[in-house]
N, C-alpha and C. Protein backbone atom coordinates (compact mmCIF):
# COMPACT_ATOMS: atom_id res chain seq x y z
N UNK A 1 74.52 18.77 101.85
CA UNK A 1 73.82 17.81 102.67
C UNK A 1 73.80 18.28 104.12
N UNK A 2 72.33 18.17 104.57
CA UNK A 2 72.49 18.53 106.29
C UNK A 2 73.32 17.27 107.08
N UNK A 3 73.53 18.12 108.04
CA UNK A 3 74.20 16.89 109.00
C UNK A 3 73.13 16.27 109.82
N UNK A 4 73.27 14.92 110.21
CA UNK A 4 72.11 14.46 111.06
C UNK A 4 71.96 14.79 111.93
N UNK A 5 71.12 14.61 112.68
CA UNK A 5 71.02 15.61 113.97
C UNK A 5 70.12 14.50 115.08
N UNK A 6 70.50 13.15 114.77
CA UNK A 6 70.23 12.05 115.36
C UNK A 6 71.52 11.22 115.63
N UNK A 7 72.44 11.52 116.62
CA UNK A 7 73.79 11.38 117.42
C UNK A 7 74.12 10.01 118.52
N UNK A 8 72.78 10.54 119.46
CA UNK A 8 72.95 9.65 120.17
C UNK A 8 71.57 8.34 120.53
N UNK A 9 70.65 8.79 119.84
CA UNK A 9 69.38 8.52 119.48
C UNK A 9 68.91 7.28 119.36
N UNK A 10 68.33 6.85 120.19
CA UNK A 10 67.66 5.72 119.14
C UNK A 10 66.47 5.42 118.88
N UNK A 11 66.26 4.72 117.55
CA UNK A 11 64.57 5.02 116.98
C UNK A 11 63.96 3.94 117.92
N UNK A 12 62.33 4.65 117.90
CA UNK A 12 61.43 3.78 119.20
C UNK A 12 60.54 3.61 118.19
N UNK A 13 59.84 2.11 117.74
CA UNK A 13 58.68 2.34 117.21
C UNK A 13 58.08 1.22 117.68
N UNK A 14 56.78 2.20 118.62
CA UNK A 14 55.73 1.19 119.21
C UNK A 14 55.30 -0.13 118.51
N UNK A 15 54.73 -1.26 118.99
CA UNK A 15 53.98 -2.19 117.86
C UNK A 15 52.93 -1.75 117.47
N UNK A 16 52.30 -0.69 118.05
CA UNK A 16 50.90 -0.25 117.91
C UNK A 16 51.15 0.30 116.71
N UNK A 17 52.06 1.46 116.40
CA UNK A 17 52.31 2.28 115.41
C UNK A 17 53.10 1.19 114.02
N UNK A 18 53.96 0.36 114.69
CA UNK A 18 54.36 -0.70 113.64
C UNK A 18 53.55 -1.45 113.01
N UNK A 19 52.43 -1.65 112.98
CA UNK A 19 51.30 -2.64 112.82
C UNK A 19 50.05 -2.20 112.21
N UNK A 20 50.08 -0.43 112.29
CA UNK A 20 49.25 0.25 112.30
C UNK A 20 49.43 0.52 110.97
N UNK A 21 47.82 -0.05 109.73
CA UNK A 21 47.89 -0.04 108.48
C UNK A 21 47.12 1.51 108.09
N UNK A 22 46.79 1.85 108.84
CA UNK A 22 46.60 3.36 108.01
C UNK A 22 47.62 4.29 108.49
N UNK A 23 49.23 3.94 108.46
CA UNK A 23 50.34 4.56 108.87
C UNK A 23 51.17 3.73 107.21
N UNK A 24 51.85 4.64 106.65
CA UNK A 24 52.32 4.06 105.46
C UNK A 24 53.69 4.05 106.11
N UNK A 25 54.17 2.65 105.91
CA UNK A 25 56.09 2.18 105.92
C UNK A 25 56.89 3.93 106.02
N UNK A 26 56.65 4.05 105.32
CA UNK A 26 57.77 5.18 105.23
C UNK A 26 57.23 6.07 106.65
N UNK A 27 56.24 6.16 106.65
CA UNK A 27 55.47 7.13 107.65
C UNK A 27 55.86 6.84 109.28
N UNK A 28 56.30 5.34 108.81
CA UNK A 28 56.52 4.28 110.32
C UNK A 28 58.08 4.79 110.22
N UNK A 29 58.89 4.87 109.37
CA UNK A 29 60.28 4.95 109.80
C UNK A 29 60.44 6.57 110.05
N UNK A 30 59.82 7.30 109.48
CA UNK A 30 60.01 8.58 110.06
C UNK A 30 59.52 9.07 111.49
N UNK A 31 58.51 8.02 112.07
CA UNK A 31 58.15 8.22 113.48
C UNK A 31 59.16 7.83 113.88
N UNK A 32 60.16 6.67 113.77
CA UNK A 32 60.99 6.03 114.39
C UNK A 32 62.16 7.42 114.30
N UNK A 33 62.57 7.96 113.52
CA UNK A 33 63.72 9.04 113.42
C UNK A 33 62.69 10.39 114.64
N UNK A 34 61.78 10.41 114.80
CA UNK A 34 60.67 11.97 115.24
C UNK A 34 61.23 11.17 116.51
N UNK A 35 61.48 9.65 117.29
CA UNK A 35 60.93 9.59 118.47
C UNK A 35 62.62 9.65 119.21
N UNK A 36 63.58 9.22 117.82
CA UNK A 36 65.50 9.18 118.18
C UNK A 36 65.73 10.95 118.53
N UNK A 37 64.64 11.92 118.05
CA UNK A 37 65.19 13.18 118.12
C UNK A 37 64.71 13.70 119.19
N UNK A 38 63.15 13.52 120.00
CA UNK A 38 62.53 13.41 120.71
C UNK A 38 63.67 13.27 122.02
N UNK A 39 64.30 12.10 122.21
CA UNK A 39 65.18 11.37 122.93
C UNK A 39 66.24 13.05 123.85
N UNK A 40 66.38 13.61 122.89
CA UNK A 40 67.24 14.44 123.65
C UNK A 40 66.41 15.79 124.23
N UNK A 41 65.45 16.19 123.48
CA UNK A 41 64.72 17.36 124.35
C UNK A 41 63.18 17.32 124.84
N UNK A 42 62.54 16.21 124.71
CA UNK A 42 61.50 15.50 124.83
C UNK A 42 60.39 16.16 123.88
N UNK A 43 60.93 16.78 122.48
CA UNK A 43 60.48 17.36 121.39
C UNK A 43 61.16 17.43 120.40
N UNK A 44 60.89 17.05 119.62
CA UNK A 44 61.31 17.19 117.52
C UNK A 44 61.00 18.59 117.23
N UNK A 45 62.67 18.71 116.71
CA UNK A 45 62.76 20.28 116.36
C UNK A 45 62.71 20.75 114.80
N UNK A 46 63.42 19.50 114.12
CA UNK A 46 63.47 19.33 112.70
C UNK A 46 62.36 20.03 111.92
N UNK A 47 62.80 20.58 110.88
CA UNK A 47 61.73 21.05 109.92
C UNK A 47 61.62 19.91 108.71
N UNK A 48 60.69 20.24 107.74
CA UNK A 48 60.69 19.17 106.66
C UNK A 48 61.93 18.82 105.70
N UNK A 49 62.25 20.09 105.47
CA UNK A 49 63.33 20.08 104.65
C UNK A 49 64.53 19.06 105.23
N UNK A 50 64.78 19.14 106.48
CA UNK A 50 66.02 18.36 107.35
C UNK A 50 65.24 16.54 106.98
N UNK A 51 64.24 16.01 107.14
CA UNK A 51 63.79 14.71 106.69
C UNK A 51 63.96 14.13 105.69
N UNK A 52 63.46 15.28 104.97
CA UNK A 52 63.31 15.39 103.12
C UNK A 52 64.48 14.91 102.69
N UNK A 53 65.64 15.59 102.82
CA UNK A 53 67.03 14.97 102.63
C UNK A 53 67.69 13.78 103.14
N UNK A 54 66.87 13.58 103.99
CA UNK A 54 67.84 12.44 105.31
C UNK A 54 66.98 10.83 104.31
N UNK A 55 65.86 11.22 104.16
CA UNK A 55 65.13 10.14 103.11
C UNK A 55 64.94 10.02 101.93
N UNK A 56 65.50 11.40 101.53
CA UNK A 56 65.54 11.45 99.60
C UNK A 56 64.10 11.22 99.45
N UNK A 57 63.82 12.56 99.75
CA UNK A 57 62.00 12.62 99.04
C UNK A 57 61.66 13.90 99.33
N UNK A 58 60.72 14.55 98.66
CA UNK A 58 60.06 15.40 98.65
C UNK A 58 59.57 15.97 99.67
N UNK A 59 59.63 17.32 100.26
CA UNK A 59 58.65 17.55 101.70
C UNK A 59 57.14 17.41 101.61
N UNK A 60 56.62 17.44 100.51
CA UNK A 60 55.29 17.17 100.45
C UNK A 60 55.08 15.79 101.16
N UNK A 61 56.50 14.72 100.75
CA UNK A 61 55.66 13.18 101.27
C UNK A 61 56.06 13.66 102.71
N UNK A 62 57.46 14.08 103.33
CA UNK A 62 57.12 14.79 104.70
C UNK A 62 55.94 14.71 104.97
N UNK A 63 55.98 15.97 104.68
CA UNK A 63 54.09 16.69 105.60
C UNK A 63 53.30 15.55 105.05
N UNK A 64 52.74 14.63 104.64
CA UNK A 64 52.19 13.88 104.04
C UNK A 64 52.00 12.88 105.29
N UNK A 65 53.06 12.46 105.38
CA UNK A 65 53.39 11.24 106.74
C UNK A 65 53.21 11.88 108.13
N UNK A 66 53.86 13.25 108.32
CA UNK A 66 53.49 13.45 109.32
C UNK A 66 51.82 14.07 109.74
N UNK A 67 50.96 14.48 109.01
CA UNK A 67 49.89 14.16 108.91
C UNK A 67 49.32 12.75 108.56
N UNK A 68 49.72 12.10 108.19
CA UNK A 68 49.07 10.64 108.80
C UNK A 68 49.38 10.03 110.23
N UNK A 69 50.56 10.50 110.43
CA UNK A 69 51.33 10.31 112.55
C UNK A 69 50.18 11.06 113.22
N UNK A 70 49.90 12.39 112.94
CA UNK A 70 49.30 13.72 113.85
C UNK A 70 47.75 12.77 113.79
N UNK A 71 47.24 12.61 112.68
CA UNK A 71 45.81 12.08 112.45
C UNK A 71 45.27 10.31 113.14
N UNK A 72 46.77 9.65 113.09
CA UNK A 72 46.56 8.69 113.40
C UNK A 72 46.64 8.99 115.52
N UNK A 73 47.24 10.21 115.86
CA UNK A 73 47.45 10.15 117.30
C UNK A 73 48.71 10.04 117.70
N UNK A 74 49.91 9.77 116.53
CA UNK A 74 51.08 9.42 117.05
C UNK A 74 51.75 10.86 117.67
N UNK A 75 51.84 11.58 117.02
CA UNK A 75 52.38 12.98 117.41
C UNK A 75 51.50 13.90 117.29
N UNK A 76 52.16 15.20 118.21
CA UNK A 76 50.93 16.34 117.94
C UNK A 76 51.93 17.29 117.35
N UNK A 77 51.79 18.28 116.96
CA UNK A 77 52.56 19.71 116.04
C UNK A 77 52.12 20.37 117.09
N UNK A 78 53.18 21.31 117.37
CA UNK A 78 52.86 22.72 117.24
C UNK A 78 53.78 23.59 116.78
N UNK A 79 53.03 24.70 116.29
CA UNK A 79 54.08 25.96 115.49
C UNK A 79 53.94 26.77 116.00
N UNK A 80 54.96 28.06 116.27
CA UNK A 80 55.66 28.76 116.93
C UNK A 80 56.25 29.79 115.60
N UNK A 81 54.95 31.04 115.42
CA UNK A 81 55.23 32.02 114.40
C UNK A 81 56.29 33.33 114.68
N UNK A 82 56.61 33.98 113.67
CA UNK A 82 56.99 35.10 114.27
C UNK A 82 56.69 35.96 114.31
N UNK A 83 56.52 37.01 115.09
CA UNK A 83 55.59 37.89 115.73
C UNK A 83 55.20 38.63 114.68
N UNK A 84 53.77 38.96 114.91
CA UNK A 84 53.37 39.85 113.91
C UNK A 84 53.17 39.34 112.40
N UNK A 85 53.53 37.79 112.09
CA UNK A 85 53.46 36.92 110.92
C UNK A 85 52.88 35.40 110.86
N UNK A 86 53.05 35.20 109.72
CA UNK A 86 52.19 34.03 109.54
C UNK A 86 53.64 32.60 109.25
N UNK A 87 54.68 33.43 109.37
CA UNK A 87 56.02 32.50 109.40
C UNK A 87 56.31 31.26 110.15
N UNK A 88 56.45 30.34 110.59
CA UNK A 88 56.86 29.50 111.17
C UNK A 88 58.52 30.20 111.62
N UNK A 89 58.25 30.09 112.84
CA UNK A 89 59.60 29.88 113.20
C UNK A 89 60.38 29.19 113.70
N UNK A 90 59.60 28.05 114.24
CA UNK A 90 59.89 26.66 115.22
C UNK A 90 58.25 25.96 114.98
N UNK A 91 58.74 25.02 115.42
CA UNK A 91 57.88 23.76 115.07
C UNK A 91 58.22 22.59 116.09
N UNK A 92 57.07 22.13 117.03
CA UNK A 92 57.61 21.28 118.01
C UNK A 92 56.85 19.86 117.38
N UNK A 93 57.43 18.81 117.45
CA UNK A 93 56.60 17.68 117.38
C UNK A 93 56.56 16.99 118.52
N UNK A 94 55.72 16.33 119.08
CA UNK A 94 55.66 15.62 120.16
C UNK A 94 55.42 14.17 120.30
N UNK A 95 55.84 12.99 120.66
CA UNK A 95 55.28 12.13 120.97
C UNK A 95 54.15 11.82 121.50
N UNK A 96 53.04 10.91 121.54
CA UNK A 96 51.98 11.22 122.39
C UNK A 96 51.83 9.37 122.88
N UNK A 97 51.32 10.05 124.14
CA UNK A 97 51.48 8.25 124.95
C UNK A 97 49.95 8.30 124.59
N UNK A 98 49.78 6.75 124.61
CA UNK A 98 48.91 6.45 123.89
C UNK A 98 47.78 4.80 124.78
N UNK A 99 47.25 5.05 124.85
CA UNK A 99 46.58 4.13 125.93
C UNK A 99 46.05 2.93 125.04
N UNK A 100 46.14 2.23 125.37
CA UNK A 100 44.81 0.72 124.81
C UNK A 100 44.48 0.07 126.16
N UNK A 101 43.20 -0.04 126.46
CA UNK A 101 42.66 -1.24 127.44
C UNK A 101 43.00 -0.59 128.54
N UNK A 102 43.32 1.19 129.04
CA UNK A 102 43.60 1.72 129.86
C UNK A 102 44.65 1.73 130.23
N UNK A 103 45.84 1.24 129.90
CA UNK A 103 46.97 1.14 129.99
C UNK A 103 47.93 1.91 128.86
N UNK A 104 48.83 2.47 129.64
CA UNK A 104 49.54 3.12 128.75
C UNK A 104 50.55 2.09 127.98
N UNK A 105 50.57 2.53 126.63
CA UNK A 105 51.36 1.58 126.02
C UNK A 105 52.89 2.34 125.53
N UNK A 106 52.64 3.73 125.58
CA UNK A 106 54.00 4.25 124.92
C UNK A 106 54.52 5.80 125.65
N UNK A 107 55.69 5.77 126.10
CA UNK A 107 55.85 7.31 126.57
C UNK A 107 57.32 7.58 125.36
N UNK A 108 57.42 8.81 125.45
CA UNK A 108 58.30 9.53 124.81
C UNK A 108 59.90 8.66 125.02
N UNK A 109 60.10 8.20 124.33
CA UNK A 109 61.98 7.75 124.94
C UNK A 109 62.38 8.74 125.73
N UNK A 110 63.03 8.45 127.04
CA UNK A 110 64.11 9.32 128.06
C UNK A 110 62.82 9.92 129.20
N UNK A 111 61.97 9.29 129.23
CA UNK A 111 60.97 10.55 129.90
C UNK A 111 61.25 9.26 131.34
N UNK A 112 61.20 8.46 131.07
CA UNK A 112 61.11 7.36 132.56
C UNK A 112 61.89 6.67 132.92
N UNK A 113 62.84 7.01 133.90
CA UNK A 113 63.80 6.54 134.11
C UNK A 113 64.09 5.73 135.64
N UNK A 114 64.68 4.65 134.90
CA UNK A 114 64.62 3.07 136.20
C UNK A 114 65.79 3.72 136.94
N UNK A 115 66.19 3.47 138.23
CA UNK A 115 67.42 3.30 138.83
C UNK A 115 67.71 1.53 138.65
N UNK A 116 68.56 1.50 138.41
CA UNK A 116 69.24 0.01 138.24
C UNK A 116 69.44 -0.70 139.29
N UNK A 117 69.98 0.05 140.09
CA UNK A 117 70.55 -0.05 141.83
C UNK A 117 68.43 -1.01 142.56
N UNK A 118 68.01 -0.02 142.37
CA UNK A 118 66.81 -0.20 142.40
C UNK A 118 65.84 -1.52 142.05
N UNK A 119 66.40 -2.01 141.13
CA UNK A 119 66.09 -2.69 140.09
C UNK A 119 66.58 -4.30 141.05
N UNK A 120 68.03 -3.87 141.15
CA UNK A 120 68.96 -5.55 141.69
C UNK A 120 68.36 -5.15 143.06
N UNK A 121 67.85 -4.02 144.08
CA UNK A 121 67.74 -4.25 145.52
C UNK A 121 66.11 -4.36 145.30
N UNK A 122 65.26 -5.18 145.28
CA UNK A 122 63.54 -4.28 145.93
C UNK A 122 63.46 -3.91 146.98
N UNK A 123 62.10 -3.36 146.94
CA UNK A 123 62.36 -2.96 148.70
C UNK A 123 61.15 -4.27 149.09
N UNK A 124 62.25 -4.25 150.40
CA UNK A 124 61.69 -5.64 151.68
C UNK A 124 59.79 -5.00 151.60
N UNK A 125 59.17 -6.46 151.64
CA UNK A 125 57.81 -6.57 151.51
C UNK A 125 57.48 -6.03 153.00
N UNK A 126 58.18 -6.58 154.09
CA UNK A 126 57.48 -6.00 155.59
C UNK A 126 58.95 -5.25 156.54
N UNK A 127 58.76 -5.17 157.60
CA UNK A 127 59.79 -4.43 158.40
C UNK A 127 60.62 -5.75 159.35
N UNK A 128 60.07 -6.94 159.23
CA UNK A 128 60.84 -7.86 159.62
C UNK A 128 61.69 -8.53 159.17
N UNK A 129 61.70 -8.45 157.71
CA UNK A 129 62.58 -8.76 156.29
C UNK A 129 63.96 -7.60 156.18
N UNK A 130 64.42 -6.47 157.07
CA UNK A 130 65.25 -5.21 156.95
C UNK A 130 66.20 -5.93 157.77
């Protein structure tokens, strides 16, 4: 058995993508694990085989789901051969922010970060308020 490789992670799944009926259940919880792995390098490194096991299924339904994510807009692929071959040697998945009504509705977990401090002080509306 692989070890997980989702530690400190946690799964993000948009409502857009939760709600989203040409995304099959299973397809929705494996975005949710793509976005906990995402979390630490702002890219999914995992190959199929590492899913395949973590969900007890086949890599075909893998690649299956994650071509319904890539097609639906949720993530993009890219592969990374080795030289001179047609090998895969890395494989990035990406989150992709995703707009409705011009507004962004989703960024990558860890990419935007609040100061807290920030948060309890605003800053004074004029210079007579300091």
């Amino acid at each position: 058995m692989l070890p997980s490789l989702v530690t400190k992670g946690k799964m993000s799944l948009h409502l857009t993508a939760r709600y989203d009926k040409r995304v099959t259940p299973m397809a929705r919880l494996l975005y949710g694990e793509i976005t906990a792995l995402c979390n630490e390098k702002g890219y999914c490194w995992a190959f199929n085989e590492y899913f395949a096991e973590q969900y007890d299924c086949s890599t075909r339904s893998i690649t299956k789901w994650i071509g319904q994510l890539s097609d639906c807009g949720y993530i993009q692929t890219q592969l990374k051969y080795r030289d001179g071959t047609k090998q895969v040697e890395r494989r990035y998945i990406r989150c992709v922010q995703a707009s409705v009504g011009g507004e962004d509705v989703f960024t990558t977990p860890g990419t935007i970060v609040h100061d807290p401090i920030e948060q309890m002080f605003p800053t004074p509306l004029n210079e007579s308020s300091r």
